[in-house]
Protein backbone atom coordinates (compact mmCIF):
# COMPACT_ATOMS: atom_id res chain seq x y z
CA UNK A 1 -16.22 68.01 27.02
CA UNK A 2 -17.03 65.68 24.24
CA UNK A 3 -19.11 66.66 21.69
CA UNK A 4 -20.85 65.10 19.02
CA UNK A 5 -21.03 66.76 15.77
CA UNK A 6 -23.28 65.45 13.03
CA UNK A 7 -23.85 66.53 9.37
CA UNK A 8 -26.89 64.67 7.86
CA UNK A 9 -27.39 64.71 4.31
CA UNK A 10 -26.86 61.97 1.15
CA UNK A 11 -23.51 60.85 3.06
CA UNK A 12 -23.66 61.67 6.76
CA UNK A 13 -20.82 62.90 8.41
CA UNK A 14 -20.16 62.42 11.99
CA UNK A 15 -17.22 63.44 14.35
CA UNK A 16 -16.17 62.89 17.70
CA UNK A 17 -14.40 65.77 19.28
CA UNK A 18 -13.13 66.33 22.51
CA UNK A 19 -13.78 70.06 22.91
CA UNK A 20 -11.26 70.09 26.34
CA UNK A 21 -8.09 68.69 24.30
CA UNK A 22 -9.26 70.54 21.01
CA UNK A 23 -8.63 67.15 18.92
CA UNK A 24 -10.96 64.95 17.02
CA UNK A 25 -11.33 61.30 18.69
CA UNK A 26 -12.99 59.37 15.96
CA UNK A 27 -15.04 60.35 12.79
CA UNK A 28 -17.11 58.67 9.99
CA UNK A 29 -19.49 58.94 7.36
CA UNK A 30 -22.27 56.68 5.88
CA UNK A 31 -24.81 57.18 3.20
CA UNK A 32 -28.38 57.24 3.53
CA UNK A 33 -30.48 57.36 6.26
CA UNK A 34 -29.55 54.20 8.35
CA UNK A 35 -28.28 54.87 11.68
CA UNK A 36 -24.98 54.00 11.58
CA UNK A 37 -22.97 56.01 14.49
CA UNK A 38 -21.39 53.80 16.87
CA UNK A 39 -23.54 53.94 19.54
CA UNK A 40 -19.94 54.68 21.91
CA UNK A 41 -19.63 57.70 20.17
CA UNK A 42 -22.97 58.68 22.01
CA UNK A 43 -22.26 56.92 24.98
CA UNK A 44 -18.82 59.37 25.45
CA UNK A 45 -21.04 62.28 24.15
CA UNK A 46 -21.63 65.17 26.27
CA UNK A 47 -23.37 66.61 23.69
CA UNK A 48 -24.91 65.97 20.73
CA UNK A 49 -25.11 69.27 17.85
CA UNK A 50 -26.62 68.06 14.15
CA UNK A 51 -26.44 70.84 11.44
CA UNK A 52 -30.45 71.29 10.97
CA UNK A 53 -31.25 71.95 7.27
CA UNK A 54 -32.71 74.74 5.95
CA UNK A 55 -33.67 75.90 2.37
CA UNK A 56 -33.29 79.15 1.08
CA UNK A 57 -35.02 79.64 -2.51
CA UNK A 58 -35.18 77.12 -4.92
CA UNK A 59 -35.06 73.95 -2.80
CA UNK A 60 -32.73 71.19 -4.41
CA UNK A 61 -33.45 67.79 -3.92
CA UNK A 62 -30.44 67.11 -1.88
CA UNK A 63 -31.83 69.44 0.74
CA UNK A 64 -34.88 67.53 0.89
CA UNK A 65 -33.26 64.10 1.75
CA UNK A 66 -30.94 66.26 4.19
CA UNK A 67 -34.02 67.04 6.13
CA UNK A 68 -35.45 63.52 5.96
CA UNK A 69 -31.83 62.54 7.58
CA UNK A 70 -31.62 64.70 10.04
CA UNK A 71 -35.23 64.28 11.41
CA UNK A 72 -34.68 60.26 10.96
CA UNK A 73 -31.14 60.88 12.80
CA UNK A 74 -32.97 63.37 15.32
CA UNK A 75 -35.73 61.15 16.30
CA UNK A 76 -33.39 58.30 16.92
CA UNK A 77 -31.00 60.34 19.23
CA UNK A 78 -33.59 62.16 20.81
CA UNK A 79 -34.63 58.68 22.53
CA UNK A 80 -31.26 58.86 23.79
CA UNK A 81 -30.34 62.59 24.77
CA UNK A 82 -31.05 66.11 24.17
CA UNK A 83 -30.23 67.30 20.32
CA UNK A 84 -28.59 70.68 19.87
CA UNK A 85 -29.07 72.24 16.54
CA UNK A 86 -27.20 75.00 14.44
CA UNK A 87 -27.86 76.16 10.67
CA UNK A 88 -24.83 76.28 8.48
CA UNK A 89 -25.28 79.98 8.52
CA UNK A 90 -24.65 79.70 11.96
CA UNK A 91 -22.20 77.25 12.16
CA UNK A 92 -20.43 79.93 9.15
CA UNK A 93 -20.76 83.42 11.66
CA UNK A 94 -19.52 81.80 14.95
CA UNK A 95 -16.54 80.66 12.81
CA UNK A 96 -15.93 83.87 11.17
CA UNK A 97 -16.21 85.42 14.21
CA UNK A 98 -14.03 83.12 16.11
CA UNK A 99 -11.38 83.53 13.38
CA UNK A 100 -11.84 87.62 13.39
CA UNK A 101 -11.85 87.34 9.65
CA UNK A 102 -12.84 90.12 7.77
CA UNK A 103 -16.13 90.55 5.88
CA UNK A 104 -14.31 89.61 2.40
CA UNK A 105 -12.97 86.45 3.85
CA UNK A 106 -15.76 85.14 5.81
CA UNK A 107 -16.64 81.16 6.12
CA UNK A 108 -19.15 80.63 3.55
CA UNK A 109 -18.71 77.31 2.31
CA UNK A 110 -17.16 73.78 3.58
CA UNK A 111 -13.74 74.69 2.18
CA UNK A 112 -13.70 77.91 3.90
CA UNK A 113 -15.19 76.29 7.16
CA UNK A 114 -11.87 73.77 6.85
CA UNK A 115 -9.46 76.74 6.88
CA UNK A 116 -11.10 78.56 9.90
CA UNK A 117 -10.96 75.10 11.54
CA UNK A 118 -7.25 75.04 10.84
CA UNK A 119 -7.01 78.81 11.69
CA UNK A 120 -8.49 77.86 15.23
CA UNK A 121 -6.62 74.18 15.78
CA UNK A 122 -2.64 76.22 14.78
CA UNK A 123 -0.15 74.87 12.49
CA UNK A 124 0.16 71.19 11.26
CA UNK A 125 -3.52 70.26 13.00
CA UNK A 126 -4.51 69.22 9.30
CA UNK A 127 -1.70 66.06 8.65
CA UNK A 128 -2.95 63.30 8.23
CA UNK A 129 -1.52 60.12 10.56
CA UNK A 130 0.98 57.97 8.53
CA UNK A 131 -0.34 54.56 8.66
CA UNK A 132 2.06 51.58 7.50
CA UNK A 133 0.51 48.01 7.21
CA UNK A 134 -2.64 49.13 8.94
CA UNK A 135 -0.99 50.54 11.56
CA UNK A 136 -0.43 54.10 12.66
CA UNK A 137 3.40 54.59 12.67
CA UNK A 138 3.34 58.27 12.95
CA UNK A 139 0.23 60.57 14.71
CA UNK A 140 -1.00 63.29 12.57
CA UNK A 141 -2.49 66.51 13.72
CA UNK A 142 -5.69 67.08 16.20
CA UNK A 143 -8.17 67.55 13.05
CA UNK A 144 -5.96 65.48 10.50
CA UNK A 145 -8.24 62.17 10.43
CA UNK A 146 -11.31 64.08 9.23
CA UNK A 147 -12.55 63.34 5.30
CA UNK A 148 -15.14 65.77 3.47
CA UNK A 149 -17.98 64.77 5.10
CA UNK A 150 -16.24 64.60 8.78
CA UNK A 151 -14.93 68.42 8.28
CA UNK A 152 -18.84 69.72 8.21
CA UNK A 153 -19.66 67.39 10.87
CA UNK A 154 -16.42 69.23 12.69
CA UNK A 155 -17.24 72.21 11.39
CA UNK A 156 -20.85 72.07 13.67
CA UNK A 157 -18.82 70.70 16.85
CA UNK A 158 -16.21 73.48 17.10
CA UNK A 159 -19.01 76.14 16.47
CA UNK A 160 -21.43 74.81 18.99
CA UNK A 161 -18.52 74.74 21.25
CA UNK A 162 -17.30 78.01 20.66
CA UNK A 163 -21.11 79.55 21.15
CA UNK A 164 -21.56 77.80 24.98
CA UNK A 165 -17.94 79.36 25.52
CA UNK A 166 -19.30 82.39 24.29
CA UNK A 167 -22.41 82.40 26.16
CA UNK A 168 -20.95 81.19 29.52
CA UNK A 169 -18.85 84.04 29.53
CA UNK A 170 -21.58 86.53 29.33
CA UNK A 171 -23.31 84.45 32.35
């Protein structure tokens, strides 16, 4: 299954990951609120998952163009297919939960997210391909090509995955 991951904000974040062979196929990242996903990322997409924003308290400014995003980024993909949705509090229990980390070391930021990610992908998925003259000379690891943005954007992929897993086995 490929999914889609997306992680709108001030720089975007998106992430192509094939769910079946646990490996990222492409990723990117663009700011503002053009829509600037290769359209063959959706065309190999069996689903699409965008971290929705939500504000809790004071509500930063950054949160408020994250919304404007994703809603500009949801209303252009909805033309095109069905939008799943998950709140980074979501996207931060299925991961703890996945990882069976204890309540002291639960994912609660994007650095923590990355090292449940590499908890979940096994040794060496984080190195990054060696690339000589513009060319790849040596593969990296199943995650490695993912930058900041990317990792949230992976982060929402893996933990929409890991929820239909979840809830197919209860079915």
């Amino acid at each position: 299954m490929m999914v889609l991951g997306i992680d709108p904000g001030m720089t975007t974040g998106w992430v192509s990951y094939d769910a079946s062979e646990r490996q990222v196929v492409r990723a990117g990242q663009f700011r503002g609120h053009e829509h600037d996903i290769p359209e063959a990322a959706f065309w190999d997409a069996d689903a699409i998952v965008i971290e929705r924003p939500v504000a809790h308290g004071a509500t930063r400014p950054q949160v408020v163009e994250c919304a404007f995003v994703a809603g500009h980024l949801c209303g252009q993909i909805g033309e095109l297919d069905v939008v799943h949705e998950l709140t980074r509090r979501e996207v931060c229990k299925i991961l703890t939960d996945a990882c069976s980390l204890p309540t002291e070391d639960r994912v609660r930021n994007d650095a923590t997210a990355w090292a449940a990610l590499k908890l979940l992908h096994g040794d060496g998925c984080d190195q990054r391909p060696r690339v000589k003259g513009g060319t790849i000379v040596e593969e990296g690891g199943c995650i490695g090509m993912v930058r900041s943005h990317e990792r949230a954007a992976l982060a929402v992929a893996v933990a929409w995955h890991l929820r239909q897993k979840e809830e197919a086995g209860k079915g």
